[in-house]
N, C-alpha and C. Protein backbone atom coordinates (compact mmCIF):
# COMPACT_ATOMS: atom_id res chain seq x y z
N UNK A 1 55.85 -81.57 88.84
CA UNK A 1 56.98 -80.97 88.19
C UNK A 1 57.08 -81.52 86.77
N UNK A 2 56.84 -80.63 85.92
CA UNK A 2 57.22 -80.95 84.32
C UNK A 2 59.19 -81.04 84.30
N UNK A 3 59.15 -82.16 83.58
CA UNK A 3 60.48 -82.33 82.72
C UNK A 3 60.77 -81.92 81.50
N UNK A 4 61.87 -81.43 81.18
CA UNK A 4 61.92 -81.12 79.63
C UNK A 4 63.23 -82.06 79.32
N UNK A 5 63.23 -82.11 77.76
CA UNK A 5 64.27 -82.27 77.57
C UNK A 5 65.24 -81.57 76.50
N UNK A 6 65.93 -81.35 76.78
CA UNK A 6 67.28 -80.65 75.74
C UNK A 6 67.71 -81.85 74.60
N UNK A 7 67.41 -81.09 73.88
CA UNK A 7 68.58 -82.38 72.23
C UNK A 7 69.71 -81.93 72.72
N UNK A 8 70.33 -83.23 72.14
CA UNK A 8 71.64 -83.62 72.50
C UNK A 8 72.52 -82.44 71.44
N UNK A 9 73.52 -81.53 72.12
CA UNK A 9 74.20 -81.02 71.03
C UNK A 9 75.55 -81.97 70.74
N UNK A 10 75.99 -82.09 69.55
CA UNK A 10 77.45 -82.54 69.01
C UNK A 10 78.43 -81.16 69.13
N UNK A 11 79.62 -81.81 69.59
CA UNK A 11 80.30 -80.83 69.96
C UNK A 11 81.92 -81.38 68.63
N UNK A 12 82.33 -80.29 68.55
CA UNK A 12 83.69 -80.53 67.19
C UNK A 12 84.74 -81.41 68.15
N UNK A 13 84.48 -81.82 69.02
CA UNK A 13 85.45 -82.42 69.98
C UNK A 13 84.90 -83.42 70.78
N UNK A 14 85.96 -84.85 71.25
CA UNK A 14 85.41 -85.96 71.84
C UNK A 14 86.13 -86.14 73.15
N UNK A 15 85.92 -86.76 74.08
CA UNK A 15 86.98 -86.93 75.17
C UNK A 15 87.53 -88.26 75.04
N UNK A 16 88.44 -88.22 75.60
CA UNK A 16 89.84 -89.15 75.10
C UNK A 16 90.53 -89.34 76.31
N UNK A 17 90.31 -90.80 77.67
CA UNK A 17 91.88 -91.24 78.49
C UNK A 17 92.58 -91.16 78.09
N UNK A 18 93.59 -90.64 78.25
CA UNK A 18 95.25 -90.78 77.49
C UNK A 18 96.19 -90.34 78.42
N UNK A 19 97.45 -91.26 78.77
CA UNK A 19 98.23 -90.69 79.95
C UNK A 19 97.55 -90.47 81.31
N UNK A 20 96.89 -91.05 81.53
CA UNK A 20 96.67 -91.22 83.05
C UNK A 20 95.42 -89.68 83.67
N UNK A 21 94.97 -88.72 81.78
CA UNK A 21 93.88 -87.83 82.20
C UNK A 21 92.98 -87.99 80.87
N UNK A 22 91.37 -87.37 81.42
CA UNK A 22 90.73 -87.52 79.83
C UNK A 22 91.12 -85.98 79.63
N UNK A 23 91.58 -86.24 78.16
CA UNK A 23 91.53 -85.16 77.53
C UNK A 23 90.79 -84.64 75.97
N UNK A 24 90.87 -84.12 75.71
CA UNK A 24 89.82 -84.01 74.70
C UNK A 24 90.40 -83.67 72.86
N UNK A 25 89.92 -84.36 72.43
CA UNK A 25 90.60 -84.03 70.98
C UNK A 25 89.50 -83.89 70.06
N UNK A 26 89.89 -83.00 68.62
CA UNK A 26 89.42 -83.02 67.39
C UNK A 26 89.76 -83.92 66.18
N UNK A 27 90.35 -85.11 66.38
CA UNK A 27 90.43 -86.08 65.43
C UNK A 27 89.41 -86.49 65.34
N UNK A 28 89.08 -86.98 64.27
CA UNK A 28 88.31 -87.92 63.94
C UNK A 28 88.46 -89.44 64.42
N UNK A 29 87.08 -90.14 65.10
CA UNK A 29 87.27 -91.35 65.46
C UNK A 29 87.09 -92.24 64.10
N UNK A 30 87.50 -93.28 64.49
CA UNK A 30 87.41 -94.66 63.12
C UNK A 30 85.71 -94.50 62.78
N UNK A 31 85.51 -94.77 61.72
CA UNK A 31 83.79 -95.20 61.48
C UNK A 31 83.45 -95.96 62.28
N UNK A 32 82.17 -95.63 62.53
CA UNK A 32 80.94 -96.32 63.59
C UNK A 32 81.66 -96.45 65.43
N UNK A 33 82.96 -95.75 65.00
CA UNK A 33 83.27 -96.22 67.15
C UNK A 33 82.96 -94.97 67.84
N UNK A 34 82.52 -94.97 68.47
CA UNK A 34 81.62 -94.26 69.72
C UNK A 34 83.12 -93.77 70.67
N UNK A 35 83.94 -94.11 70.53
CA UNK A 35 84.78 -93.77 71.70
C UNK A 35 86.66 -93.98 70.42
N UNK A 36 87.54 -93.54 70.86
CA UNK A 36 88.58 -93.91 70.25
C UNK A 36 89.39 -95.06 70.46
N UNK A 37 89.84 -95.88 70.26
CA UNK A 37 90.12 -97.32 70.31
C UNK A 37 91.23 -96.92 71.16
N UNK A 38 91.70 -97.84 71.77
CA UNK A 38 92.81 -97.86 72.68
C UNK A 38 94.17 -98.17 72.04
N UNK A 39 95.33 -97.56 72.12
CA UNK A 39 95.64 -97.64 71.39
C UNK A 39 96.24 -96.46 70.20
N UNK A 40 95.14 -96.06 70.09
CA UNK A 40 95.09 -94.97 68.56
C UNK A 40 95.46 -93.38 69.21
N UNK A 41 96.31 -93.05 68.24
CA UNK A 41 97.58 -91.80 68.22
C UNK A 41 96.25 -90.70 68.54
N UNK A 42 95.99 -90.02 69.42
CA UNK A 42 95.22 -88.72 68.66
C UNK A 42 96.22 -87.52 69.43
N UNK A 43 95.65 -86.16 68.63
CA UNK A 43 96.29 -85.16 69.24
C UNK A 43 94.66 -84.31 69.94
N UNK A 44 95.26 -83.46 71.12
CA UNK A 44 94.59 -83.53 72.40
C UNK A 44 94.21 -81.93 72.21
N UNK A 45 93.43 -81.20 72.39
CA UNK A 45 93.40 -79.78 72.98
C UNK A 45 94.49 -78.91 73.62
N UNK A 46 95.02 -80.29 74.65
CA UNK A 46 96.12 -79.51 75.08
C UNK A 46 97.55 -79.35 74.44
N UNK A 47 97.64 -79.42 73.19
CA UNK A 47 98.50 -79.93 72.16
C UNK A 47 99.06 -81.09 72.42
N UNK A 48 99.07 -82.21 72.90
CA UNK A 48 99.68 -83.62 73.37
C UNK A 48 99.10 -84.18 71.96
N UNK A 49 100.36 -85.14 71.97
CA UNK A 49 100.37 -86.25 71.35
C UNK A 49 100.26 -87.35 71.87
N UNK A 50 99.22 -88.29 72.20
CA UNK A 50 99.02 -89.40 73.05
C UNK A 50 98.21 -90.51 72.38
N UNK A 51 98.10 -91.56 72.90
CA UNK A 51 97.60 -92.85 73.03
C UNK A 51 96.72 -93.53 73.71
N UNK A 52 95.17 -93.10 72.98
CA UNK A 52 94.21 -93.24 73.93
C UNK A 52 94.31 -94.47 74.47
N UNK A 53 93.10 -94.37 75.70
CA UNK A 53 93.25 -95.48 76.74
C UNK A 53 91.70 -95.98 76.76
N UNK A 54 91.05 -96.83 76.20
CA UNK A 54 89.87 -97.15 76.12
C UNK A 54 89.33 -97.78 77.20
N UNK A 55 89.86 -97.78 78.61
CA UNK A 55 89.67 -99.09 79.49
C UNK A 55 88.73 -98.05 80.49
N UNK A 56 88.07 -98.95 81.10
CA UNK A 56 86.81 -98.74 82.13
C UNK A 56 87.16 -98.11 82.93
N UNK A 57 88.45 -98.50 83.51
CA UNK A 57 89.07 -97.01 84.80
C UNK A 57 89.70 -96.15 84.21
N UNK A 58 90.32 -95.53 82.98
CA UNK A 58 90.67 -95.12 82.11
C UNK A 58 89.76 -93.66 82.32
N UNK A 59 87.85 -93.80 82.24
CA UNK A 59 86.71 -93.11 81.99
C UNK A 59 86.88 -92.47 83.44
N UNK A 60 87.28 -92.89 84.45
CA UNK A 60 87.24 -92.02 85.85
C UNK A 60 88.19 -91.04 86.63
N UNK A 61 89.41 -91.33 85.25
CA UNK A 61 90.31 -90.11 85.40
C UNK A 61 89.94 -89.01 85.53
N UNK A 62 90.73 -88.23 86.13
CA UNK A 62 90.31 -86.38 86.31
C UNK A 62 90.55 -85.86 84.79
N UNK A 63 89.96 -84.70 84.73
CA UNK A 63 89.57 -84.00 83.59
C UNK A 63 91.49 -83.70 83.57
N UNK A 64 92.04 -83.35 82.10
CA UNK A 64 93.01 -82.12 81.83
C UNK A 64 92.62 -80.80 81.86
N UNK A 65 93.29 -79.92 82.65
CA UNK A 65 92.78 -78.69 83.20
C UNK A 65 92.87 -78.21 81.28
N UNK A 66 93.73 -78.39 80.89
CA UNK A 66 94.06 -76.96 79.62
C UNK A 66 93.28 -77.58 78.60
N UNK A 67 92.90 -79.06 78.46
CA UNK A 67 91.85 -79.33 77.29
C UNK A 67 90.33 -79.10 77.78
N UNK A 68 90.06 -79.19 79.44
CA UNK A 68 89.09 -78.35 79.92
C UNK A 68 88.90 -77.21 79.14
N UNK A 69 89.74 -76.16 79.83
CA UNK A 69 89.67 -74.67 79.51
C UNK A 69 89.46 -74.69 78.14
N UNK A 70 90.33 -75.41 77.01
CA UNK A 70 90.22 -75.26 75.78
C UNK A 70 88.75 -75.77 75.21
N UNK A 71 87.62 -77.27 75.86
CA UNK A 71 87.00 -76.81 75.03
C UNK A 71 85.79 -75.77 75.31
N UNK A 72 85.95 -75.59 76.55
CA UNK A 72 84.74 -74.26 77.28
C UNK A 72 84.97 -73.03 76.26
N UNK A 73 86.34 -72.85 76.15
CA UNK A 73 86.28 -71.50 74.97
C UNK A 73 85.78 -72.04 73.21
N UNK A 74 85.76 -73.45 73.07
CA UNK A 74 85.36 -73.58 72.03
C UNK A 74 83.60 -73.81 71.64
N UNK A 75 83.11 -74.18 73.04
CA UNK A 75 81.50 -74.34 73.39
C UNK A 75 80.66 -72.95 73.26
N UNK A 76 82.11 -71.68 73.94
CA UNK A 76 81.10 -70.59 73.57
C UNK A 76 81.23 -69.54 72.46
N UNK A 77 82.00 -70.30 71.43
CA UNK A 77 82.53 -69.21 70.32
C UNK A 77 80.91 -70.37 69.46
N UNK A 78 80.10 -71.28 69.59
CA UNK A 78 79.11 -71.75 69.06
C UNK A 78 77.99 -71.63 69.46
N UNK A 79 77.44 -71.40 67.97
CA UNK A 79 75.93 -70.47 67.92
C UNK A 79 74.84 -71.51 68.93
N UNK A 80 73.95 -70.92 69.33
CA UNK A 80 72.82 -71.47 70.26
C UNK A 80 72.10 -71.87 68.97
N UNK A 81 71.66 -73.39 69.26
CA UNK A 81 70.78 -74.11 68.18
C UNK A 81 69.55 -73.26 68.23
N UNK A 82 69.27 -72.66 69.35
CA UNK A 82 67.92 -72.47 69.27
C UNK A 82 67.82 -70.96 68.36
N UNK A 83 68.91 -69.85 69.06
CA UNK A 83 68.34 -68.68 68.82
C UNK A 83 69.42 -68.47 67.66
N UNK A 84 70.43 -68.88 67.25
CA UNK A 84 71.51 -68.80 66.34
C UNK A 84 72.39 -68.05 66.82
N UNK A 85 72.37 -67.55 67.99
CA UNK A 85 73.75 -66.43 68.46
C UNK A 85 74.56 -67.45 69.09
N UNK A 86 75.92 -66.63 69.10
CA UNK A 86 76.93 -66.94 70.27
C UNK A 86 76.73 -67.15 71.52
N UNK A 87 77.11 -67.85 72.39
CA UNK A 87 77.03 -68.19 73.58
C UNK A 87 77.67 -66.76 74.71
């Protein structure tokens, strides 16, 4: 069995614990952090205003259903790297 691999796509959005679900936002993180500091204000997909949660059980929360849904509609309004169309 051959393996392939897919490049990694960047997506306009990061996931974010906050309030007890990950949810997903378009802020910008601080330079060079990989994740949003705990702590730090962001606003969410699902319009929330919250206070991410950087902690290790934090990452095993259930998804937010509406920043779900929100970014699936934002994954397929973006062009395919490969062929340049819409999803």
């Amino acid at each position: 069995m051959k393996l392939t691999w897919k490049r990694a796509t960047m997506y306009p959005f990061h996931w974010v614990p906050a309030a007890g679900l990950r949810h997903a936002s378009t802020d910008r993180r601080p330079d060079g952090a990989l994740a949003y500091p705990t702590g730090t204000f962001v606003s969410t997909l699902c319009r929330q205003a919250l206070f991410a949660d950087n902690s290790e059980i934090a990452w095993l929360w259930s998804t937010c259903g509406d920043c779900d849904a929100e970014a699936h509609r934002i994954v397929r309004q973006l062009p395919d790297p490969a062929t340049g169309r819409i999803c």
